[in-house]
PDB file of N, CA and C in Angstrom:
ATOM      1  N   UNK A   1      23.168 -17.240  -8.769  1.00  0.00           N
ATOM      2  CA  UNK A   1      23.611 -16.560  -7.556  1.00  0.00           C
ATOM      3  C   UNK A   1      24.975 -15.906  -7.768  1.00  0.00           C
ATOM      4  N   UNK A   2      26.133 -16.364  -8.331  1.00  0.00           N
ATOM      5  CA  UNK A   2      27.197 -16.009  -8.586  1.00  0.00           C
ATOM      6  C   UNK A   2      27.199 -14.784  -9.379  1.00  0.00           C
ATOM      7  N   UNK A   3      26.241 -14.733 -10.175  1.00  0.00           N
ATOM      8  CA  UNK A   3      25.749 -13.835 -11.449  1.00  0.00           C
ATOM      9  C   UNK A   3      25.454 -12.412 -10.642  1.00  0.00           C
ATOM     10  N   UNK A   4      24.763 -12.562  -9.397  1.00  0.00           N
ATOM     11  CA  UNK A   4      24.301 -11.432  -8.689  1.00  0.00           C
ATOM     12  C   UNK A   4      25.172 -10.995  -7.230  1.00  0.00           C
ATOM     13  N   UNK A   5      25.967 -11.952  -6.832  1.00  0.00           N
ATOM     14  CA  UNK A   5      27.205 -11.738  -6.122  1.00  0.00           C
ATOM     15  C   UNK A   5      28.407 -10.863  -7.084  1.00  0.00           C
ATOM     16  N   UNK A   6      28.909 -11.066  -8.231  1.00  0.00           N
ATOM     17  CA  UNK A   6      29.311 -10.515  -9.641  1.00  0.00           C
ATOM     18  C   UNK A   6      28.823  -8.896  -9.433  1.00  0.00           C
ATOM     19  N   UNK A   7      27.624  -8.649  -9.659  1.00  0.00           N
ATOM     20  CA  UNK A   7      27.098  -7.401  -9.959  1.00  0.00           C
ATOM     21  C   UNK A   7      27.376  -6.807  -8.869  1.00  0.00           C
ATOM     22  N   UNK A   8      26.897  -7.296  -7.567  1.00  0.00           N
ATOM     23  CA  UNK A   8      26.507  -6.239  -6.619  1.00  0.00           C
ATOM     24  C   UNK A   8      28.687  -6.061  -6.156  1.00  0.00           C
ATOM     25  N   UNK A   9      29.449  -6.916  -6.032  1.00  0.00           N
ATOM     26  CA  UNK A   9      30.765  -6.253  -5.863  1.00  0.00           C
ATOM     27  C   UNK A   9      31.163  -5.200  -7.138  1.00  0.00           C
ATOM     28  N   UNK A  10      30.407  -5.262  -8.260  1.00  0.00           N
ATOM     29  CA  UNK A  10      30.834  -4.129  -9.113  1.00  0.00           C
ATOM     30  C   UNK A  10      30.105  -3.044  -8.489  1.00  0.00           C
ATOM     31  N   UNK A  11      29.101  -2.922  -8.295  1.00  0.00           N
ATOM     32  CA  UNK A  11      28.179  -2.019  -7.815  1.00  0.00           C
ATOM     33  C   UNK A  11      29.350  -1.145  -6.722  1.00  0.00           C
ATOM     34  N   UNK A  12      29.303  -1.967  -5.995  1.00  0.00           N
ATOM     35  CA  UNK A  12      30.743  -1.476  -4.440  1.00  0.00           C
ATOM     36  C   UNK A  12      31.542  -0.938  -5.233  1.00  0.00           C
ATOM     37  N   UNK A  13      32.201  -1.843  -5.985  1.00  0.00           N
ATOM     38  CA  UNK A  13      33.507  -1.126  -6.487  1.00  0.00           C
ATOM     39  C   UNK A  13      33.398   0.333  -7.023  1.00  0.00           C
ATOM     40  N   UNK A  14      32.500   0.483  -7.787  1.00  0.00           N
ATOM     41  CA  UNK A  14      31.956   1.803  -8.132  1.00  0.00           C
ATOM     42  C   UNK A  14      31.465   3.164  -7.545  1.00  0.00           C
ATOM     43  N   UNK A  15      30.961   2.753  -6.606  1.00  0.00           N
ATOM     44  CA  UNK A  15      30.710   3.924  -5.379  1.00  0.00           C
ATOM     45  C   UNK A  15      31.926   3.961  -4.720  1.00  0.00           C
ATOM     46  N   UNK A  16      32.533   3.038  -4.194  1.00  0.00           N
ATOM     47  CA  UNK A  16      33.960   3.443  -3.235  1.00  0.00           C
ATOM     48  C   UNK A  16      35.088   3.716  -4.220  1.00  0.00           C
ATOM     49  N   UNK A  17      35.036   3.354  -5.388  1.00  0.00           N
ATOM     50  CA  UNK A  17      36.669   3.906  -6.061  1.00  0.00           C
ATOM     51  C   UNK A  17      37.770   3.784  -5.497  1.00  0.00           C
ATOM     52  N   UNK A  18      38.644   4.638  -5.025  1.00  0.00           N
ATOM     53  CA  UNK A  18      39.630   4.119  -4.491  1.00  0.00           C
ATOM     54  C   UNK A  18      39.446   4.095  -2.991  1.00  0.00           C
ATOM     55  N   UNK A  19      38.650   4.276  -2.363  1.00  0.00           N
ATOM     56  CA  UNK A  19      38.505   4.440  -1.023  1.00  0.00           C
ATOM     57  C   UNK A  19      38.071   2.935  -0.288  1.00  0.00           C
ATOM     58  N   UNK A  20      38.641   2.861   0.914  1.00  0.00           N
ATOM     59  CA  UNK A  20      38.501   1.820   1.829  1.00  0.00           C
ATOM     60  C   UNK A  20      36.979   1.730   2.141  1.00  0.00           C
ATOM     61  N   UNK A  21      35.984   0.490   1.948  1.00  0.00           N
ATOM     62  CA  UNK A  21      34.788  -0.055   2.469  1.00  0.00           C
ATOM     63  C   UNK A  21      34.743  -0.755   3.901  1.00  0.00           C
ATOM     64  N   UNK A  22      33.885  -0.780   4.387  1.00  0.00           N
ATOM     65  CA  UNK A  22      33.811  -1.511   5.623  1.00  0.00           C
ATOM     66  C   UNK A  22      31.985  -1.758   5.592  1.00  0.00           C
ATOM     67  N   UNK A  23      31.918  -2.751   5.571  1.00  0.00           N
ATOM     68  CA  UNK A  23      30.256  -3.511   5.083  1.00  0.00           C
ATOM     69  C   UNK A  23      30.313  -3.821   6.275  1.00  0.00           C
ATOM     70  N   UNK A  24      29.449  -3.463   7.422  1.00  0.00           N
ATOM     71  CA  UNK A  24      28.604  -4.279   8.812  1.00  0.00           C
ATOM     72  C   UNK A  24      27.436  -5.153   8.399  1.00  0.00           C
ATOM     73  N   UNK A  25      27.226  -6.119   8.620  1.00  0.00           N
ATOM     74  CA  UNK A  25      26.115  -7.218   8.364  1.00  0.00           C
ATOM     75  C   UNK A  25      24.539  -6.283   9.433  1.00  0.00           C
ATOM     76  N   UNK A  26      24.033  -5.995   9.273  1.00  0.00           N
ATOM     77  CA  UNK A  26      23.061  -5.328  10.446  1.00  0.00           C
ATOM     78  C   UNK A  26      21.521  -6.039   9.775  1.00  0.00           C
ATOM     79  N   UNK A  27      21.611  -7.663   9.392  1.00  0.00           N
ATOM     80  CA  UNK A  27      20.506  -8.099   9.779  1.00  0.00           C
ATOM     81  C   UNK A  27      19.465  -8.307  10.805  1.00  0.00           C
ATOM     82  N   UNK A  28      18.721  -8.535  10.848  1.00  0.00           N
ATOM     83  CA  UNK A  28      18.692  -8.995  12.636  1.00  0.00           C
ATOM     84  C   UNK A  28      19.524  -9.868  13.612  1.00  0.00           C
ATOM     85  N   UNK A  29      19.724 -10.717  12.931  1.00  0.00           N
ATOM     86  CA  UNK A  29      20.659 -11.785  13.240  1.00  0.00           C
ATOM     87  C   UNK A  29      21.964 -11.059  13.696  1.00  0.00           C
ATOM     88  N   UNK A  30      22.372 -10.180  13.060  1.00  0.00           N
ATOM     89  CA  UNK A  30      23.529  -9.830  13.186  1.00  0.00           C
ATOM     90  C   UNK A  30      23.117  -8.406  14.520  1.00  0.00           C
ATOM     91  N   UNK A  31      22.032  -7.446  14.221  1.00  0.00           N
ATOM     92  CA  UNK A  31      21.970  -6.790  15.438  1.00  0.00           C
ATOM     93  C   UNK A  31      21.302  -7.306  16.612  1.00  0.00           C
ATOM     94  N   UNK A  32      21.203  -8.429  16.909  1.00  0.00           N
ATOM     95  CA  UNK A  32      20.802  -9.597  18.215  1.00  0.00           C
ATOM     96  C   UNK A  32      22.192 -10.024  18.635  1.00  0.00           C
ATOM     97  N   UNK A  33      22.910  -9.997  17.652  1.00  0.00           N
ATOM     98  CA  UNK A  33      24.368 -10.450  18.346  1.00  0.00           C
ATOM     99  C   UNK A  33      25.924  -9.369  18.351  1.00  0.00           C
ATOM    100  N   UNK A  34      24.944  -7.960  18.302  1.00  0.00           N
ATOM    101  CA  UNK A  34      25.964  -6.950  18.543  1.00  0.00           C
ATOM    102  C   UNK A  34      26.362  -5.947  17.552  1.00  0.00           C
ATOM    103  N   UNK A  35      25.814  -6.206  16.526  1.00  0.00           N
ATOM    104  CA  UNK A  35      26.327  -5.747  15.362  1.00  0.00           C
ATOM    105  C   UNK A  35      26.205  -3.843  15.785  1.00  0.00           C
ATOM    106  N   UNK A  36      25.188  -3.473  16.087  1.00  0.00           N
ATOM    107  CA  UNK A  36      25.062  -2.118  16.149  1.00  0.00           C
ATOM    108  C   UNK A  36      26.395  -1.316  16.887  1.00  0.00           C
ATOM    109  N   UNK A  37      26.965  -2.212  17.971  1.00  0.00           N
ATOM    110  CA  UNK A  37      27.573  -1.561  18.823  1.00  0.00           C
ATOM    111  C   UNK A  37      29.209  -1.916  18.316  1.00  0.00           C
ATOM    112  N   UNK A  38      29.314  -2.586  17.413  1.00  0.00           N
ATOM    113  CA  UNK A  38      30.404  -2.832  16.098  1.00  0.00           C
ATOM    114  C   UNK A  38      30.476  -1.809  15.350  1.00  0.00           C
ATOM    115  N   UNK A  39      29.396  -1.366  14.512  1.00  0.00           N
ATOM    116  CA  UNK A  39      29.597  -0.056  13.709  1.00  0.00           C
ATOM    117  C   UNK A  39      29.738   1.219  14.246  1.00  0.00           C
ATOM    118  N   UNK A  40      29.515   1.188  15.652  1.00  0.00           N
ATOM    119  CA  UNK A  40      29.208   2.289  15.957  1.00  0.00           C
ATOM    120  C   UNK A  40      31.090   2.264  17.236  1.00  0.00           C
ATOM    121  N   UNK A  41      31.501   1.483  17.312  1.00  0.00           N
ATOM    122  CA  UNK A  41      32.622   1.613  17.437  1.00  0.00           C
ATOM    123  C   UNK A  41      33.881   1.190  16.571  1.00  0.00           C
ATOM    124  N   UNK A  42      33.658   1.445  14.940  1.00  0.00           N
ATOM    125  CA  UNK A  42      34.330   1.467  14.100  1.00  0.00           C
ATOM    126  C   UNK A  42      34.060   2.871  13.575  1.00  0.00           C
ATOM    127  N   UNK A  43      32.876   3.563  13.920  1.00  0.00           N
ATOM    128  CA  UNK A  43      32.702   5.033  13.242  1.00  0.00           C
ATOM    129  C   UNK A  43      33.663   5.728  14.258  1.00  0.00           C
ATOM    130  N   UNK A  44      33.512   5.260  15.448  1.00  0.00           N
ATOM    131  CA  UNK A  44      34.536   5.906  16.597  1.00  0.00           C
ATOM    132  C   UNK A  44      35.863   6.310  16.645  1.00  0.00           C
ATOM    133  N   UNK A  45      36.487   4.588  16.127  1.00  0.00           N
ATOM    134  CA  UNK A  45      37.536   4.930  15.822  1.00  0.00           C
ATOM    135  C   UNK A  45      38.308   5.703  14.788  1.00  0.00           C
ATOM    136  N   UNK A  46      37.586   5.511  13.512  1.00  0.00           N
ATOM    137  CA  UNK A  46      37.478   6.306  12.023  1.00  0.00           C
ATOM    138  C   UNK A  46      37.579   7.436  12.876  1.00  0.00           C
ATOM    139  N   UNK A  47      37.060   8.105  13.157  1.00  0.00           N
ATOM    140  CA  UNK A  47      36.723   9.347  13.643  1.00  0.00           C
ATOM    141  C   UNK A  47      38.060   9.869  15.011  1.00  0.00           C
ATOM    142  N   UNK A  48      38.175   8.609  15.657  1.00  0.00           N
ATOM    143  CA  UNK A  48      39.297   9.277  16.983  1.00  0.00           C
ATOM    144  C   UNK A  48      40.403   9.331  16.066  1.00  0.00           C
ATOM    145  N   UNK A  49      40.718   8.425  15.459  1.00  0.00           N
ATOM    146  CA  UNK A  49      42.052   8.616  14.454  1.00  0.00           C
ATOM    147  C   UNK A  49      42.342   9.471  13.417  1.00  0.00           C
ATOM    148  N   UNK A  50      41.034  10.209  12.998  1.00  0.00           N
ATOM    149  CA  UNK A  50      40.992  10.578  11.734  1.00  0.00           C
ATOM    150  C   UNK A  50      41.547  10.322  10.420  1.00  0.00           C
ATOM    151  N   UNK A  51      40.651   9.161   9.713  1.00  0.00           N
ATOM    152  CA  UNK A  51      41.290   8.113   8.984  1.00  0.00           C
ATOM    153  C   UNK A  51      40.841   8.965   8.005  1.00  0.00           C
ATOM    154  N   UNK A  52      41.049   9.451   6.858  1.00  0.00           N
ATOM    155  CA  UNK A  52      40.272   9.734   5.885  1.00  0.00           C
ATOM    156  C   UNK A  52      40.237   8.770   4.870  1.00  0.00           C
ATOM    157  N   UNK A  53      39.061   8.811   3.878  1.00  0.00           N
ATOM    158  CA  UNK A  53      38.632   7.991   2.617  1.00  0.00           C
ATOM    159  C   UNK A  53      38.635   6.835   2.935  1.00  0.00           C
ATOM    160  N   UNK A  54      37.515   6.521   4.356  1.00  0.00           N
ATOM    161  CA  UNK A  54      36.621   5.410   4.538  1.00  0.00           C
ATOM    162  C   UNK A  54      35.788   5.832   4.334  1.00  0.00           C
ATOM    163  N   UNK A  55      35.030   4.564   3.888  1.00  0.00           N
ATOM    164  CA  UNK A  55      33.525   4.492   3.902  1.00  0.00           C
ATOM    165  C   UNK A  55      32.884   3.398   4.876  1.00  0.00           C
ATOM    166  N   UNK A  56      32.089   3.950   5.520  1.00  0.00           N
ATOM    167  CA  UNK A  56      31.327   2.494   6.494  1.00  0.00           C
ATOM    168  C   UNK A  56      30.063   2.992   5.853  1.00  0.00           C
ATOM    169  N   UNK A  57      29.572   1.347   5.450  1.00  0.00           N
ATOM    170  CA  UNK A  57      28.092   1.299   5.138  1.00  0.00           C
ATOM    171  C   UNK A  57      27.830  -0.521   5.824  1.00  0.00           C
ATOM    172  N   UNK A  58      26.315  -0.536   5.469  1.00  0.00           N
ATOM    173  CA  UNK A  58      25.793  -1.518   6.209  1.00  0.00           C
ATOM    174  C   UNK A  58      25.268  -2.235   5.123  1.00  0.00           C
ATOM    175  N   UNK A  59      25.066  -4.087   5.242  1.00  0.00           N
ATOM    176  CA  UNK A  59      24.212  -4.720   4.637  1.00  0.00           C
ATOM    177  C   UNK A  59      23.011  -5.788   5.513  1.00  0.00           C
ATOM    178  N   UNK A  60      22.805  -6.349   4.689  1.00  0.00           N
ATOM    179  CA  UNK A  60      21.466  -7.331   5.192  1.00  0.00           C
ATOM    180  C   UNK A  60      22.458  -8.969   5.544  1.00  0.00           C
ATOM    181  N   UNK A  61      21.733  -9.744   5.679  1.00  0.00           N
ATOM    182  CA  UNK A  61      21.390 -10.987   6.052  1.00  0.00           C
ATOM    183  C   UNK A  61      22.797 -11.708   5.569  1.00  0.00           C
ATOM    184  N   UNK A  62      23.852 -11.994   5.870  1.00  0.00           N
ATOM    185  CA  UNK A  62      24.897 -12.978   4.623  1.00  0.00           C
ATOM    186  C   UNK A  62      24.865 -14.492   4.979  1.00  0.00           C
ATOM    187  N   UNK A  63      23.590 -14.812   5.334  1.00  0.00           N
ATOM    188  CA  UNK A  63      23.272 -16.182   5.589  1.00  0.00           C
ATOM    189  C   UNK A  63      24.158 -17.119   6.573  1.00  0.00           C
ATOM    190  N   UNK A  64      25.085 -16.430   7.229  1.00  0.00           N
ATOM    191  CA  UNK A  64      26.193 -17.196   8.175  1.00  0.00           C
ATOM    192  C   UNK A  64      25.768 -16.803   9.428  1.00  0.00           C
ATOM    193  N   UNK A  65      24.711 -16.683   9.927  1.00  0.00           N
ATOM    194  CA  UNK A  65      24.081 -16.145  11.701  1.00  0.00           C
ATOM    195  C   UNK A  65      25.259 -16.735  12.418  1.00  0.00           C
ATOM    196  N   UNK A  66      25.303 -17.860  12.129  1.00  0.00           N
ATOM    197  CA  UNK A  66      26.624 -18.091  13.399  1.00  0.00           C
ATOM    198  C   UNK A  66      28.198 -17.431  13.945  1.00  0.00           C
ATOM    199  N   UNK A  67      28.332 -16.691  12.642  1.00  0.00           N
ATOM    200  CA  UNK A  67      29.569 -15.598  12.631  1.00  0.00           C
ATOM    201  C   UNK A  67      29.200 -14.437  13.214  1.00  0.00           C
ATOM    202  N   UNK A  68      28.537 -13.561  13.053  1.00  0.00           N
ATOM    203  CA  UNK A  68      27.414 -12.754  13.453  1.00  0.00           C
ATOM    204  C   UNK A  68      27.836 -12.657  15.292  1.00  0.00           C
ATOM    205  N   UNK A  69      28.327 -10.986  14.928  1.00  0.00           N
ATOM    206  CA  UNK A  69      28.539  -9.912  14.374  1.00  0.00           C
ATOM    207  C   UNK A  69      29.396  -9.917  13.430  1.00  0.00           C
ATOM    208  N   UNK A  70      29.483  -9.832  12.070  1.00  0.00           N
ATOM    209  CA  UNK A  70      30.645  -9.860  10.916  1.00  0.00           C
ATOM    210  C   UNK A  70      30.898  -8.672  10.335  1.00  0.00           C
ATOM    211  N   UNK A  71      31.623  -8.481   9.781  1.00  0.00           N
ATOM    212  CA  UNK A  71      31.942  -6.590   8.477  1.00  0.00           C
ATOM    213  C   UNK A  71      33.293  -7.709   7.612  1.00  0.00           C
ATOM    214  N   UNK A  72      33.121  -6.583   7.046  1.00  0.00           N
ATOM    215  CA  UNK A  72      33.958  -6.916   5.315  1.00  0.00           C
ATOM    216  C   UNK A  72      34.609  -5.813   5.124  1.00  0.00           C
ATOM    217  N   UNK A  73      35.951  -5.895   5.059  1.00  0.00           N
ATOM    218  CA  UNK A  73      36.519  -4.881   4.729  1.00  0.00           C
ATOM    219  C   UNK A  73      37.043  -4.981   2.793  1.00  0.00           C
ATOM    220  N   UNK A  74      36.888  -3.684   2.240  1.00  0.00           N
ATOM    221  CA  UNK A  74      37.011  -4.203   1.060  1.00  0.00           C
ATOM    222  C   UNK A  74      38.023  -2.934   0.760  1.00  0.00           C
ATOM    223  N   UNK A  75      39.358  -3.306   0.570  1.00  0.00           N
ATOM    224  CA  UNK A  75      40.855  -2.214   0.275  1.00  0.00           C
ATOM    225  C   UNK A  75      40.907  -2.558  -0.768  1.00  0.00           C
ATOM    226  N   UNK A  76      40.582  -1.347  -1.621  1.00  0.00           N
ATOM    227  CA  UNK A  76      41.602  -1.517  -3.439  1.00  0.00           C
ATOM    228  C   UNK A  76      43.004  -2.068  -3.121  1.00  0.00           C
ATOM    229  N   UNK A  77      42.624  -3.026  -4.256  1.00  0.00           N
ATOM    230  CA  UNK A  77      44.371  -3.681  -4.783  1.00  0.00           C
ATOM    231  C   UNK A  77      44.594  -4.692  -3.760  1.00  0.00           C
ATOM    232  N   UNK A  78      43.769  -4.820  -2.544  1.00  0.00           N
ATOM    233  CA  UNK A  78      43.845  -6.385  -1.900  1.00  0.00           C
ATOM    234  C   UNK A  78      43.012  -7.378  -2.031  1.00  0.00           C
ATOM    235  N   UNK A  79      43.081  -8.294  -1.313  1.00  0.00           N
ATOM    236  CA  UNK A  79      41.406  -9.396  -1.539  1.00  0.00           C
ATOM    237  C   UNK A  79      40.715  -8.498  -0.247  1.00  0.00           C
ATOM    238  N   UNK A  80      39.216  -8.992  -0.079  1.00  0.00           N
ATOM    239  CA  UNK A  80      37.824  -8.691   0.551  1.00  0.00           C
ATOM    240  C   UNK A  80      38.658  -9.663   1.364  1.00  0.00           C
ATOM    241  N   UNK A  81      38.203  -8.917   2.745  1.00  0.00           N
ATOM    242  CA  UNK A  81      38.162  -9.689   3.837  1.00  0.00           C
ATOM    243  C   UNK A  81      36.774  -9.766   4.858  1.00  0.00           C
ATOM    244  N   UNK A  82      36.480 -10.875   5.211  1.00  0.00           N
ATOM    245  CA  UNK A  82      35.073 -11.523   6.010  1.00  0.00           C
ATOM    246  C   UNK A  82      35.533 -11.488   7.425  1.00  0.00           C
ATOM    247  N   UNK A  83      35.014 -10.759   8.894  1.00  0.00           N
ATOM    248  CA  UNK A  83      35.572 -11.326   9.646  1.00  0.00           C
ATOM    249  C   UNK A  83      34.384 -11.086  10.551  1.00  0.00           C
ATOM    250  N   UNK A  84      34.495 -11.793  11.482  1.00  0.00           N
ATOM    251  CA  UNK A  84      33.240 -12.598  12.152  1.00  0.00           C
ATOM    252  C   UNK A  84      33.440 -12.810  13.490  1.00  0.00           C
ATOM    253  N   UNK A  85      32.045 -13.121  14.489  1.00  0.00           N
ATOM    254  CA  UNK A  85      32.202 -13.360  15.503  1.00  0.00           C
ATOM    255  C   UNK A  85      33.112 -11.772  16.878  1.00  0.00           C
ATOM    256  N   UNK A  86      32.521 -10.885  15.987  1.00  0.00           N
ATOM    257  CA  UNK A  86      33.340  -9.848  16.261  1.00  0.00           C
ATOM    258  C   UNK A  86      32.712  -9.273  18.033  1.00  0.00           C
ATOM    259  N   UNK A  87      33.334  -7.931  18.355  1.00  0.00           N
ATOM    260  CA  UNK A  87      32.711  -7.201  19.287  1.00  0.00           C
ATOM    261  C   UNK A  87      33.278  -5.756  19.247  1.00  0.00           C
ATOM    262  N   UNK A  88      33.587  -4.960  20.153  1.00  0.00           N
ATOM    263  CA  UNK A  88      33.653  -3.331  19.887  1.00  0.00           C
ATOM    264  C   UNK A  88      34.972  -3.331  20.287  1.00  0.00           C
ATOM    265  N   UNK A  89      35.971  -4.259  21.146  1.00  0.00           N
ATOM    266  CA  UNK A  89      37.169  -4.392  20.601  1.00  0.00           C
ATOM    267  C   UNK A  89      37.720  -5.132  19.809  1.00  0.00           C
ATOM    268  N   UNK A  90      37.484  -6.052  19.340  1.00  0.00           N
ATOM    269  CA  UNK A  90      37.850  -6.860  18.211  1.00  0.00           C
ATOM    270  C   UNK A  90      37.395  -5.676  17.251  1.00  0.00           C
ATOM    271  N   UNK A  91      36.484  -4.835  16.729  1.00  0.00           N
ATOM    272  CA  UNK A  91      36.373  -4.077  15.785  1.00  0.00           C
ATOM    273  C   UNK A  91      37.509  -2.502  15.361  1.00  0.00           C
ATOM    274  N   UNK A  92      37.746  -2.453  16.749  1.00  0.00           N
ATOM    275  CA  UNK A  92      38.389  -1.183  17.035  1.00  0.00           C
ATOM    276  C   UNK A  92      39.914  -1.787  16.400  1.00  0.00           C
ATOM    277  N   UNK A  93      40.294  -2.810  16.771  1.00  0.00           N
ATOM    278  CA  UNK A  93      41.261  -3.734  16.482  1.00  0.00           C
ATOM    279  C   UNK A  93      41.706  -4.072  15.150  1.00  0.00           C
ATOM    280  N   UNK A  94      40.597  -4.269  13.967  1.00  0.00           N
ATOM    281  CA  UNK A  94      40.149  -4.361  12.964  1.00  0.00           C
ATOM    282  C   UNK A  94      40.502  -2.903  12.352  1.00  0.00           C
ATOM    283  N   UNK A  95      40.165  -1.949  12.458  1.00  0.00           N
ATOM    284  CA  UNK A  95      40.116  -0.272  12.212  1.00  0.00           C
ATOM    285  C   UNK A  95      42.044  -0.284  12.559  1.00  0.00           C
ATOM    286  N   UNK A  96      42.779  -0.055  13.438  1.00  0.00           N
ATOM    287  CA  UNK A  96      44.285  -0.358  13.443  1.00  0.00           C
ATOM    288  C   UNK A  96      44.856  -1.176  12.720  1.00  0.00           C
ATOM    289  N   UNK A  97      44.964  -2.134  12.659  1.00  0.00           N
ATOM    290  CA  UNK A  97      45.608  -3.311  12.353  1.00  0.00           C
ATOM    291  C   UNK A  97      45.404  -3.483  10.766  1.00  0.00           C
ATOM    292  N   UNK A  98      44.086  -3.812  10.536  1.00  0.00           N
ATOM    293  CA  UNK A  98      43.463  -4.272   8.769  1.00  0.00           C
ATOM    294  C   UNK A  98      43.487  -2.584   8.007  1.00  0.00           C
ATOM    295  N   UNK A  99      42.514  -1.768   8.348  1.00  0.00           N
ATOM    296  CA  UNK A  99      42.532  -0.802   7.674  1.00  0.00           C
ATOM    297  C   UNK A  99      43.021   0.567   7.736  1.00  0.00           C
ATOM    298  N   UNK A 100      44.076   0.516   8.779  1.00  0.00           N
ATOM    299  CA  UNK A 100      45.271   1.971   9.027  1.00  0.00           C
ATOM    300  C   UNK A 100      46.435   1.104   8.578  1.00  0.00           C
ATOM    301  N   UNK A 101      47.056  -0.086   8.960  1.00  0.00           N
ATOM    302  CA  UNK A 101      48.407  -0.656   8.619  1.00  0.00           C
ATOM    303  C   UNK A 101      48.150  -1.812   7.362  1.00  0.00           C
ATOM    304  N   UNK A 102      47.102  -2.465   7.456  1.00  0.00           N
ATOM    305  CA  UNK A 102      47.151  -3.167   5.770  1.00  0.00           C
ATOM    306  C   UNK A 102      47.374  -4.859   6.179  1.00  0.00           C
ATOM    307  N   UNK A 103      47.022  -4.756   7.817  1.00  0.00           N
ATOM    308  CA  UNK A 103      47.507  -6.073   8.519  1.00  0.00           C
ATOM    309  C   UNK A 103      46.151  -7.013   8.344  1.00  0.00           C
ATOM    310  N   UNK A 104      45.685  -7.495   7.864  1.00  0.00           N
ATOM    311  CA  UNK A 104      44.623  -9.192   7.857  1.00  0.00           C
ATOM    312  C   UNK A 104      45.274  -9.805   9.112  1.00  0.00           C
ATOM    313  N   UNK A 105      44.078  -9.521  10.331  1.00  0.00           N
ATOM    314  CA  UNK A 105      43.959 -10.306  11.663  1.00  0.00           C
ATOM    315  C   UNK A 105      43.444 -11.609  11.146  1.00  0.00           C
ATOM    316  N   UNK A 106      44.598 -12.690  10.968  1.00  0.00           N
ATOM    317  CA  UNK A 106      44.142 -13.902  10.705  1.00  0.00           C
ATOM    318  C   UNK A 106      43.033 -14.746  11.156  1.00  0.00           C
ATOM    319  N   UNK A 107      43.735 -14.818  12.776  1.00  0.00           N
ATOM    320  CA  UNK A 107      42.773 -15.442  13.718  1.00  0.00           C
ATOM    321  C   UNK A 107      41.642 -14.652  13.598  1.00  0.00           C
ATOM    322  N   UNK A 108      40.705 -13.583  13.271  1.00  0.00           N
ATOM    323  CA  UNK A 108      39.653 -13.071  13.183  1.00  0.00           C
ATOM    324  C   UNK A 108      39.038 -13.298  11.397  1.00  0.00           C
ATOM    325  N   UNK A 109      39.938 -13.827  10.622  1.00  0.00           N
ATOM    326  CA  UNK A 109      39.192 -13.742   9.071  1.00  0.00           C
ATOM    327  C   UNK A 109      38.128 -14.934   9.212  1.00  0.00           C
ATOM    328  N   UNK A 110      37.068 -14.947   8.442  1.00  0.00           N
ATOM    329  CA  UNK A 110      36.326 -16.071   7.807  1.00  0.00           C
ATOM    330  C   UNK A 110      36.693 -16.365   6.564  1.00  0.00           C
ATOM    331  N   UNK A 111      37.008 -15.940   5.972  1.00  0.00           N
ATOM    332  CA  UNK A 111      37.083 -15.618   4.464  1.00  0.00           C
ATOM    333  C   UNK A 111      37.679 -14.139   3.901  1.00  0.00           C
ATOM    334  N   UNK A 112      38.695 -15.016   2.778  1.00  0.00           N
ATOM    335  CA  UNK A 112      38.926 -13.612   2.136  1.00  0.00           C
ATOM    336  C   UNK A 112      38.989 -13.999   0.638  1.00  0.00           C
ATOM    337  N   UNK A 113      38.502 -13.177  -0.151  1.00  0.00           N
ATOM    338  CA  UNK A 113      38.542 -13.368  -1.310  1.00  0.00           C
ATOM    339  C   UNK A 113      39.199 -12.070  -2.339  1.00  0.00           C
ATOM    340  N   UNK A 114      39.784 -12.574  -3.883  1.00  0.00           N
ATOM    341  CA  UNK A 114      40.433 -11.957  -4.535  1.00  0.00           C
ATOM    342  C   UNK A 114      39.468 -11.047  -5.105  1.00  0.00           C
TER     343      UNK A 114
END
């Protein structure tokens, strides 16, 4: 498992280059508990602010339903951040704070890794 967790962050790293990621979980699990209306008010804000060299893309299932709605923000040259239990202001919040100023909303991380 580690072996294929390994690959697929090279995979990321490679398509985004130097540009900011933002991974939405849009399993079911995750669009039963909001997820759609998360990405779609993080494209909002991207867009009201005009952030350039984001990328928002979406994944599947990350086996934590109970966090759910979650996204991952992934900034060259910092650790991956997990944050969870979200909604369309907590996300908008996320878009200011984590990926315009460089701020990790503590109380909102699950996990962050190097």
């Amino acid at each position: 498992m580690k072996f294929k967790e390994t690959a697929l962050d090279k995979i990321k790293e490679r398509q985004a280059g130097d540009k900011t990621t933002i991974v939405v979980g849009m399993g079911t699990c995750g669009i039963t508990a909001g997820a759609r209306d998360v990405m779609m008010a993080i494209i909002d804000e991207i867009e009201k602010r005009n952030v350039p060299d984001v990328i928002v893309t979406q994944a599947g299932c990350a086996g934590m339903c109970q966090y759910e709605p979650m996204l991952e923000v992934i900034k060259p040259g910092t650790p991956q951040v997990v944050y969870g239990h979200l909604d369309e202001e907590k996300a908008r919040r996320i878009v200011l704070e984590h990926v315009i100023n460089g701020q990790v909303i503590e109380e909102l991380a699950l996990v962050q890794r190097a």
